[in-house]
PDB file of N, CA and C in Angstrom:
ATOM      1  N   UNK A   1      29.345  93.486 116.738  1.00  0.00           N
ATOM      2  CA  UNK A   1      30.769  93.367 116.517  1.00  0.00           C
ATOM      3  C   UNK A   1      31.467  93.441 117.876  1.00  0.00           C
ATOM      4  N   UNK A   2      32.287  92.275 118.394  1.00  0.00           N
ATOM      5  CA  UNK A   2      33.175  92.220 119.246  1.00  0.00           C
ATOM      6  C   UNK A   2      34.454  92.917 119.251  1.00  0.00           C
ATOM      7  N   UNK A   3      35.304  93.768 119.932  1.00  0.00           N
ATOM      8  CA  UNK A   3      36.484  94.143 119.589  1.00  0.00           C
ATOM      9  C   UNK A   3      36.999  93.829 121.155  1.00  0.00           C
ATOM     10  N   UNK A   4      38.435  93.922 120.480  1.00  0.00           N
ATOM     11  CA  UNK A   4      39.130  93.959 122.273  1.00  0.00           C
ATOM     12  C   UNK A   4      40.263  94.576 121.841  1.00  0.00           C
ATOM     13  N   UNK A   5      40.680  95.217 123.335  1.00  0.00           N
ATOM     14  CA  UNK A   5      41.684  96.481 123.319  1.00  0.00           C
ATOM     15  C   UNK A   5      42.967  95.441 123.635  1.00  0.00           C
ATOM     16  N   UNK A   6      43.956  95.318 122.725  1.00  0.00           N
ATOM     17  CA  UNK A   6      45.288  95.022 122.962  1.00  0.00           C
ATOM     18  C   UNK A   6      46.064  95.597 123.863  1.00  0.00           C
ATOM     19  N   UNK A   7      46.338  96.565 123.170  1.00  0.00           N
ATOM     20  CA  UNK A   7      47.118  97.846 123.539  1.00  0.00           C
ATOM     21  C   UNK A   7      46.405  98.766 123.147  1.00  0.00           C
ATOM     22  N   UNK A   8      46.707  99.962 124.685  1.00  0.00           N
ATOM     23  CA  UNK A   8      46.053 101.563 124.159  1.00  0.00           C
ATOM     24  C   UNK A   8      47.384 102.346 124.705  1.00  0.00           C
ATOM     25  N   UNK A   9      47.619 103.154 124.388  1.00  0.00           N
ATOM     26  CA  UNK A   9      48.469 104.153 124.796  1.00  0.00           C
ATOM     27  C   UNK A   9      47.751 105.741 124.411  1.00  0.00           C
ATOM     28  N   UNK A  10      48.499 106.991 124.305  1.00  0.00           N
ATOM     29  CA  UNK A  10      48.363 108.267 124.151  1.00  0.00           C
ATOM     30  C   UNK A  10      48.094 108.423 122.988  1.00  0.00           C
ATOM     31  N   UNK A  11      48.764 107.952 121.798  1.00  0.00           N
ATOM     32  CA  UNK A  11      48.973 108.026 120.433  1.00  0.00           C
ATOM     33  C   UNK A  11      48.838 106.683 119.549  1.00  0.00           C
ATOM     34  N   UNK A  12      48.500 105.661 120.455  1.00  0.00           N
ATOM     35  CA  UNK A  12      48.707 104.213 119.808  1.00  0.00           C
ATOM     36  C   UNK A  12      47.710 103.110 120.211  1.00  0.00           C
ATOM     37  N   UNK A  13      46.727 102.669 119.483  1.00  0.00           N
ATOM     38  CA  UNK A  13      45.691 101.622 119.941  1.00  0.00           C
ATOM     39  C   UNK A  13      46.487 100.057 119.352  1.00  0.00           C
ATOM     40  N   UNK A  14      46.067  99.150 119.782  1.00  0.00           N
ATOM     41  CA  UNK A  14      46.114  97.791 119.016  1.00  0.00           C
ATOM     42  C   UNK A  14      45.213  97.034 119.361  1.00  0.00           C
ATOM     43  N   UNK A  15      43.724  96.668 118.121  1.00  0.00           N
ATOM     44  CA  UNK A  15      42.546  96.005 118.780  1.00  0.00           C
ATOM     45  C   UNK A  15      42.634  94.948 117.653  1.00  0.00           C
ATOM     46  N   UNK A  16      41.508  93.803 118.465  1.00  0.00           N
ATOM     47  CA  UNK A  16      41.244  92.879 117.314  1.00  0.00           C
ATOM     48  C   UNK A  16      39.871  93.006 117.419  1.00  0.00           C
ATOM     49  N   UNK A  17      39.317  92.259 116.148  1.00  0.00           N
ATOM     50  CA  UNK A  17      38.323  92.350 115.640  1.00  0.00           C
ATOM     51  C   UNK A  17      37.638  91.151 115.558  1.00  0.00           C
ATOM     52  N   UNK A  18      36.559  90.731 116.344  1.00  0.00           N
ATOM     53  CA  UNK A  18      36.285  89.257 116.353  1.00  0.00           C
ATOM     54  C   UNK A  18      35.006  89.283 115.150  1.00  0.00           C
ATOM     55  N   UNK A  19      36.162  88.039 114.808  1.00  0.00           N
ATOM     56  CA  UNK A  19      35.215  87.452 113.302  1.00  0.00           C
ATOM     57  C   UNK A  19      35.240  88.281 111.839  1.00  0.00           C
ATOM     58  N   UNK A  20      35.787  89.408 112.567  1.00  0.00           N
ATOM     59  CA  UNK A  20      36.071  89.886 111.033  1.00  0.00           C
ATOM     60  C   UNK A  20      37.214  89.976 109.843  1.00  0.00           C
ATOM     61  N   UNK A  21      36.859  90.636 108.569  1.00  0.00           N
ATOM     62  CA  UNK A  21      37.628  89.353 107.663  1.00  0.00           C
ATOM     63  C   UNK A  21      38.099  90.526 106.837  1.00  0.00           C
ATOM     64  N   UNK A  22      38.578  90.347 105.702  1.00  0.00           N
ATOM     65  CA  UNK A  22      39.221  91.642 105.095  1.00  0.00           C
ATOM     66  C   UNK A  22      38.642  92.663 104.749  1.00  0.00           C
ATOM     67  N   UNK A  23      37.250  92.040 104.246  1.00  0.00           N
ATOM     68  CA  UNK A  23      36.611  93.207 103.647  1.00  0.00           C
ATOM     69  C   UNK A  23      36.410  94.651 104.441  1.00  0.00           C
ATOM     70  N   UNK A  24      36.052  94.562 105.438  1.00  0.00           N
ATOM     71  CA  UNK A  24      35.561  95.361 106.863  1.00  0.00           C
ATOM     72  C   UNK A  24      37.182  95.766 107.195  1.00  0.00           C
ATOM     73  N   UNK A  25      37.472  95.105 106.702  1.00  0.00           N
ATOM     74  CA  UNK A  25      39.234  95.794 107.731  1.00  0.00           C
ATOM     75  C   UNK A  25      39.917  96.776 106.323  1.00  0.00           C
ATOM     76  N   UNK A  26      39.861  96.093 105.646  1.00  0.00           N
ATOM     77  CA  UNK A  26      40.222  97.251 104.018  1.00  0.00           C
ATOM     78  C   UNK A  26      39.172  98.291 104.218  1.00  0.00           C
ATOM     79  N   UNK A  27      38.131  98.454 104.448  1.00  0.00           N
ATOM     80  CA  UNK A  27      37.715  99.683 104.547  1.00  0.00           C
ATOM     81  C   UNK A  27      37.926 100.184 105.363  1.00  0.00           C
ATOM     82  N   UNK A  28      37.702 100.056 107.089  1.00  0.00           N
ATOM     83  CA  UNK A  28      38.009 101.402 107.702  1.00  0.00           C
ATOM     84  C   UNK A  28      39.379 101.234 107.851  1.00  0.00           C
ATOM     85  N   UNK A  29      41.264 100.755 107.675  1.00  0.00           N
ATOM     86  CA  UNK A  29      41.476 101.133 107.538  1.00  0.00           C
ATOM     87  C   UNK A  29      42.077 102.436 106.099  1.00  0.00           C
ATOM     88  N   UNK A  30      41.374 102.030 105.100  1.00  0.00           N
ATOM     89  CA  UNK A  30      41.237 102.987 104.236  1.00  0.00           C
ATOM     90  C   UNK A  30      40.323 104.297 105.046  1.00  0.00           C
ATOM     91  N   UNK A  31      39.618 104.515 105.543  1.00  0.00           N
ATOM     92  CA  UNK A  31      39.040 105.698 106.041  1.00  0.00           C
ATOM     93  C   UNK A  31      39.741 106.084 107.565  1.00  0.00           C
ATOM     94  N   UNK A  32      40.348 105.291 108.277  1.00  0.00           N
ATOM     95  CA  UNK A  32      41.460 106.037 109.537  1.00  0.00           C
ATOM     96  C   UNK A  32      42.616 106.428 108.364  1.00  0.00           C
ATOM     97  N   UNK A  33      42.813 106.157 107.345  1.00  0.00           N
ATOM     98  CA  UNK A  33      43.930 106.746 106.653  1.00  0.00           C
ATOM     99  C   UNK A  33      43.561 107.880 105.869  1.00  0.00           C
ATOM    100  N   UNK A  34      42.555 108.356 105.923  1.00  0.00           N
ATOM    101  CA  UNK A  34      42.123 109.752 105.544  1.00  0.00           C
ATOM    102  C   UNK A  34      42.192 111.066 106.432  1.00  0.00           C
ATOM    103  N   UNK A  35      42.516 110.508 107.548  1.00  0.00           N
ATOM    104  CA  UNK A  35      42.742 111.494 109.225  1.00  0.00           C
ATOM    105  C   UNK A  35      44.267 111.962 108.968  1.00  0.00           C
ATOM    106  N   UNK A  36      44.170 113.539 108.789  1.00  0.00           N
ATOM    107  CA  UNK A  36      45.562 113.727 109.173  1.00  0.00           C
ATOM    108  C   UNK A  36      46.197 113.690 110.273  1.00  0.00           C
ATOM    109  N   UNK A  37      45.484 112.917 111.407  1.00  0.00           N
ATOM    110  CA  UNK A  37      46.238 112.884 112.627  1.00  0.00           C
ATOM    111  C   UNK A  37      47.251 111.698 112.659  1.00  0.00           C
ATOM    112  N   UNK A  38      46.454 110.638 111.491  1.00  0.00           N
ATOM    113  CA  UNK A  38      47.124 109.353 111.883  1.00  0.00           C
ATOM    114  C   UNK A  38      48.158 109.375 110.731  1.00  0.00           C
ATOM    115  N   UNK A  39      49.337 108.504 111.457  1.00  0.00           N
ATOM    116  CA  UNK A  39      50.645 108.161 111.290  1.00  0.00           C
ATOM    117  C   UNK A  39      50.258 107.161 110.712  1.00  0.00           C
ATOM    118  N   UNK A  40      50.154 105.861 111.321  1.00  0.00           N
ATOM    119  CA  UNK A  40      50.113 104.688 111.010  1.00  0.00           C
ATOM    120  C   UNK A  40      48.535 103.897 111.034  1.00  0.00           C
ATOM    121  N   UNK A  41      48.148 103.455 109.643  1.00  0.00           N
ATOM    122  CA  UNK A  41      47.032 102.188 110.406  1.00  0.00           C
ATOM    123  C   UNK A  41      46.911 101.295 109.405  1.00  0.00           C
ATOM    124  N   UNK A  42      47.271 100.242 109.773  1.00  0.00           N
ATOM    125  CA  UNK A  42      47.210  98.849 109.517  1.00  0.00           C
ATOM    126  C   UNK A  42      46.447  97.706 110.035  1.00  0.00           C
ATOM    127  N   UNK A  43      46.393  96.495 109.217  1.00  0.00           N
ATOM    128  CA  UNK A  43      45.732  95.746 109.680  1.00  0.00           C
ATOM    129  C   UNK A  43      46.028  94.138 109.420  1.00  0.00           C
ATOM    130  N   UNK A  44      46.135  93.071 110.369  1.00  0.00           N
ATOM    131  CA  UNK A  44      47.053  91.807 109.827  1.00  0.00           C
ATOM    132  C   UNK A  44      45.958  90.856 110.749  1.00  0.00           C
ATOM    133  N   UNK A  45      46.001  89.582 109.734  1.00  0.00           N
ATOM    134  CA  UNK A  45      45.408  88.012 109.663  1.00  0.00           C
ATOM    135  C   UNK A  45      46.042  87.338 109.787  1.00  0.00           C
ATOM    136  N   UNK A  46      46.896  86.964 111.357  1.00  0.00           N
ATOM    137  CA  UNK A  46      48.061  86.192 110.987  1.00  0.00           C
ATOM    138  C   UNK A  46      47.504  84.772 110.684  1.00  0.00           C
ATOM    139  N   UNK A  47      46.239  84.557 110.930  1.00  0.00           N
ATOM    140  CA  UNK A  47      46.392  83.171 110.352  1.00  0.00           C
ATOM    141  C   UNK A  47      45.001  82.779 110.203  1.00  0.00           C
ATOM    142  N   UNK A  48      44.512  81.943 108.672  1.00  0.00           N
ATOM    143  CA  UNK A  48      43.276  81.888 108.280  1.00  0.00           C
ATOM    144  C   UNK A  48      42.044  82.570 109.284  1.00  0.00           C
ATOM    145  N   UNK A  49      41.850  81.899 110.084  1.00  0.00           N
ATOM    146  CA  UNK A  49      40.894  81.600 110.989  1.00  0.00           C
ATOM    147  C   UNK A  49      40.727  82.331 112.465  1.00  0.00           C
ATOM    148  N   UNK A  50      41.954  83.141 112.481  1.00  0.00           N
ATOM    149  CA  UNK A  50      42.486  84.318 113.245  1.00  0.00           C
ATOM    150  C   UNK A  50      41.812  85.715 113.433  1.00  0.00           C
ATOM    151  N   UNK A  51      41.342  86.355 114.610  1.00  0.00           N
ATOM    152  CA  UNK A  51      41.069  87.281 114.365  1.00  0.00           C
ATOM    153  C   UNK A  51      41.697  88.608 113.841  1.00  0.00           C
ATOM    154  N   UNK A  52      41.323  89.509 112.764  1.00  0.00           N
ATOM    155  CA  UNK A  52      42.449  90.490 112.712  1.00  0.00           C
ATOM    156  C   UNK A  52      42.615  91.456 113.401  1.00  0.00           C
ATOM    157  N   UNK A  53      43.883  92.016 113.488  1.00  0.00           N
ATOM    158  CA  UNK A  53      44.064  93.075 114.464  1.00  0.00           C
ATOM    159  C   UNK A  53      44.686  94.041 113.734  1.00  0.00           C
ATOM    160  N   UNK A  54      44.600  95.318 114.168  1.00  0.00           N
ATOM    161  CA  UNK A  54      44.520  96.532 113.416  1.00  0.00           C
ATOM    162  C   UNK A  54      45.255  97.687 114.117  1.00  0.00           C
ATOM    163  N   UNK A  55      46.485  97.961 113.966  1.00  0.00           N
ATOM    164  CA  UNK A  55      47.149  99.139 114.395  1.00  0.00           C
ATOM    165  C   UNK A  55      46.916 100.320 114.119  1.00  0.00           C
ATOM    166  N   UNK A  56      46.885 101.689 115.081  1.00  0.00           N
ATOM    167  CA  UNK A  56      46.790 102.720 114.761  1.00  0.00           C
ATOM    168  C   UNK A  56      47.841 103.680 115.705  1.00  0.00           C
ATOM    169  N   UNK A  57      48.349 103.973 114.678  1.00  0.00           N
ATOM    170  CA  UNK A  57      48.964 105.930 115.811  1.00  0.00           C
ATOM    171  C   UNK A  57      48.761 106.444 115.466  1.00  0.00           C
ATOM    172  N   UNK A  58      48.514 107.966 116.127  1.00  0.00           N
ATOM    173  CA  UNK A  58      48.627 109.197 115.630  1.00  0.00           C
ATOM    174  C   UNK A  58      49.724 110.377 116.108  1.00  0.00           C
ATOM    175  N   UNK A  59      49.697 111.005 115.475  1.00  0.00           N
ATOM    176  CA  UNK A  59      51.077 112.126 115.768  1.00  0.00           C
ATOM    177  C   UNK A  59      50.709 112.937 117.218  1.00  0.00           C
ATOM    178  N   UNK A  60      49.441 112.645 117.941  1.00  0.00           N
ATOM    179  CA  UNK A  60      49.822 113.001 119.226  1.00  0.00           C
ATOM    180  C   UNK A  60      48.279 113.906 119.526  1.00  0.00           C
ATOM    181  N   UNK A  61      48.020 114.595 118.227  1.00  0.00           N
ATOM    182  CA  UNK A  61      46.335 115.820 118.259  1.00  0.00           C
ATOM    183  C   UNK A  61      45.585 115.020 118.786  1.00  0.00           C
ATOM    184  N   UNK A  62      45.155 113.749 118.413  1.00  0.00           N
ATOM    185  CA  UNK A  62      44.250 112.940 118.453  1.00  0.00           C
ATOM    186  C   UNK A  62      44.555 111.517 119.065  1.00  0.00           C
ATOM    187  N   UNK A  63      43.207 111.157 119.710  1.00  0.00           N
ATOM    188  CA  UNK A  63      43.157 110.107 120.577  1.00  0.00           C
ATOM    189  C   UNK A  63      42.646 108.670 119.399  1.00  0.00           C
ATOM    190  N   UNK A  64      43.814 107.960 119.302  1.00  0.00           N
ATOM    191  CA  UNK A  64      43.425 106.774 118.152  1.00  0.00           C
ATOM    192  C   UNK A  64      41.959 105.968 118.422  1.00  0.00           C
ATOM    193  N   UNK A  65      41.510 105.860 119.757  1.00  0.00           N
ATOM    194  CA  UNK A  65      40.375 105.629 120.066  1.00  0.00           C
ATOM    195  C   UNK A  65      39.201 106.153 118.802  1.00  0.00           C
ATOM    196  N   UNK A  66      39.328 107.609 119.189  1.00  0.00           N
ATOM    197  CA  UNK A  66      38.227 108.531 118.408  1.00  0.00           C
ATOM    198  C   UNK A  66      38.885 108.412 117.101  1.00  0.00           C
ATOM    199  N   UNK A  67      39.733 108.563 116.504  1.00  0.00           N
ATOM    200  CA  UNK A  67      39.916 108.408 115.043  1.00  0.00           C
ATOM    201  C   UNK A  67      39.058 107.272 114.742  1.00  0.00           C
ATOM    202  N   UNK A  68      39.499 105.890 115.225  1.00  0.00           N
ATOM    203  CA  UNK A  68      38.952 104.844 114.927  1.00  0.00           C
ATOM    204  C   UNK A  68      37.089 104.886 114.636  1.00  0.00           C
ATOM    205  N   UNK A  69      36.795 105.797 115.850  1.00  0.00           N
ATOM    206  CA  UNK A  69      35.147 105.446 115.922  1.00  0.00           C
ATOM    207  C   UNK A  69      34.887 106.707 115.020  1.00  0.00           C
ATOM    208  N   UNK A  70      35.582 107.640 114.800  1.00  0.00           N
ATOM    209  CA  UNK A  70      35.305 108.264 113.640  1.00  0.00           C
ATOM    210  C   UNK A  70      35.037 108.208 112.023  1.00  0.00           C
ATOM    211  N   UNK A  71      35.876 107.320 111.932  1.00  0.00           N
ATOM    212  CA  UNK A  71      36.460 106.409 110.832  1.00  0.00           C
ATOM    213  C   UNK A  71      34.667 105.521 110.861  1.00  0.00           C
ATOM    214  N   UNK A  72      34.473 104.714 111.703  1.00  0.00           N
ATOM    215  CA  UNK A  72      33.109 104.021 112.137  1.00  0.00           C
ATOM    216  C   UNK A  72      31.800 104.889 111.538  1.00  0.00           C
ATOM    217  N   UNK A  73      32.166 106.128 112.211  1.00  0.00           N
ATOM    218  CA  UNK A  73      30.857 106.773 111.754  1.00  0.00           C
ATOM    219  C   UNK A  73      30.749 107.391 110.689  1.00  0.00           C
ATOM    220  N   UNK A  74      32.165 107.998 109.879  1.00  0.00           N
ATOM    221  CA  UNK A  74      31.789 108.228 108.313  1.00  0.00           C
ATOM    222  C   UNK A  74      31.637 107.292 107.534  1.00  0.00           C
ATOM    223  N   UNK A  75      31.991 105.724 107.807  1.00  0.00           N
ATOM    224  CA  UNK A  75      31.351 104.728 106.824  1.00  0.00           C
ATOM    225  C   UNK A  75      30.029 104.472 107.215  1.00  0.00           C
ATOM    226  N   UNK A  76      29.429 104.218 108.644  1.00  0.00           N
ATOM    227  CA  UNK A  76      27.862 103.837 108.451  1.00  0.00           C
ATOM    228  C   UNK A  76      27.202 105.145 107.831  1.00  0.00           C
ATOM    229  N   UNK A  77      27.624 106.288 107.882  1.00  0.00           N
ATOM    230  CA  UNK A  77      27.177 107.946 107.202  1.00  0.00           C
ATOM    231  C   UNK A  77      26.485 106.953 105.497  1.00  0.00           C
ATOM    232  N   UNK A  78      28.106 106.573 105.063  1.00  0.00           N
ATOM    233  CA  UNK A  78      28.365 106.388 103.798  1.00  0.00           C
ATOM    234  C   UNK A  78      26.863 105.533 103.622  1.00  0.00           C
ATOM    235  N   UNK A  79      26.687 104.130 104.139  1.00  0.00           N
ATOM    236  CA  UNK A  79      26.199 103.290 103.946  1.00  0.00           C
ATOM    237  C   UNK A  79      24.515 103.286 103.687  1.00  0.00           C
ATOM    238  N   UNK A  80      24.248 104.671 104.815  1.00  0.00           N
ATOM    239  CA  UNK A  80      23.187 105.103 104.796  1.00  0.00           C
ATOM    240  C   UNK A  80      22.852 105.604 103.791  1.00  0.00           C
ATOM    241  N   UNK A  81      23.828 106.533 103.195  1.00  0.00           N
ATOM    242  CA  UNK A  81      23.246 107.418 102.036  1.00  0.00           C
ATOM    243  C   UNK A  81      23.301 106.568 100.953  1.00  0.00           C
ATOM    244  N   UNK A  82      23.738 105.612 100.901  1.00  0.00           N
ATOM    245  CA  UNK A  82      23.869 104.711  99.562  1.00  0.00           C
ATOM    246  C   UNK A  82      22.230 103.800 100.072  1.00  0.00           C
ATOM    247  N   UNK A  83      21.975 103.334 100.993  1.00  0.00           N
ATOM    248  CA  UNK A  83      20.588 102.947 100.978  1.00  0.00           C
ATOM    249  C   UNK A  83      19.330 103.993 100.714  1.00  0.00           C
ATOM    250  N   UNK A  84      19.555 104.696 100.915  1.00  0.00           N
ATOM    251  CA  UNK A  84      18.275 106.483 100.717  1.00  0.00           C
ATOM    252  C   UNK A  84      18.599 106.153  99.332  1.00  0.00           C
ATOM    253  N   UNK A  85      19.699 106.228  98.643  1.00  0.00           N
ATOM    254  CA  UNK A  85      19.920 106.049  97.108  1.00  0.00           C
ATOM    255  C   UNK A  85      18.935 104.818  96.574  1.00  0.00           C
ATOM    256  N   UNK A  86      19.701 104.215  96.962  1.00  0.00           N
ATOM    257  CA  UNK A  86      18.981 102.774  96.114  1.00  0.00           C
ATOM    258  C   UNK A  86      17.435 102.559  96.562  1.00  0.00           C
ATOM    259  N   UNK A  87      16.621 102.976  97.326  1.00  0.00           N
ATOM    260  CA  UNK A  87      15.514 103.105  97.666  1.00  0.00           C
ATOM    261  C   UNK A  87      14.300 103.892  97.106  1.00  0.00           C
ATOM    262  N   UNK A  88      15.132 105.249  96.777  1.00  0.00           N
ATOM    263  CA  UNK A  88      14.463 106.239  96.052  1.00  0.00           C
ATOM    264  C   UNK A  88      14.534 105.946  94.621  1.00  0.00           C
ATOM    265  N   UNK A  89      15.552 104.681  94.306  1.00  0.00           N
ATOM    266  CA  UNK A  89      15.676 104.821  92.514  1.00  0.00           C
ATOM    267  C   UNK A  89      14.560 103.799  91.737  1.00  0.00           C
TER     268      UNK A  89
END
């Protein structure tokens, strides 16, 4: 996965996401929106074929960087334990 840093600030990232499509963007930001640090996170396609880009702030505790890759590592967590699942059944 390609990303590139738009904008970074103290409290505020803006990256895009090369090649990726809603599915991947509805989930982690559904899981940066589980952080009580973050304020804001969104994510927009301005156009079919466009890469999306994905806003985040936070109220200032936390570095949107690490939310983000946090966010990263409780879904591959997730993904894992759902393969140990389906393996063992």
């Amino acid at each position: 996965m390609n990303i590139k840093i738009l904008e970074l600030e103290k409290n505020k990232a803006r990256m895009a996401f090369v090649s990726e499509k809603h599915t991947f963007m509805n989930l982690l930001t559904d899981e940066i929106l589980k952080d009580p640090a973050v304020d804001v996170a969104k994510y927009e396609i301005e156009y079919q074929f466009s890469d999306p880009e994905i806003l985040v702030t936070t109220d200032g505790s936390k570095d949107p960087v690490a939310v983000i890759r946090e966010a990263c590592e409780r879904i591959s967590r997730s993904c894992d334990e759902l393969l140990t699942q389906v393996q063992s059944a």
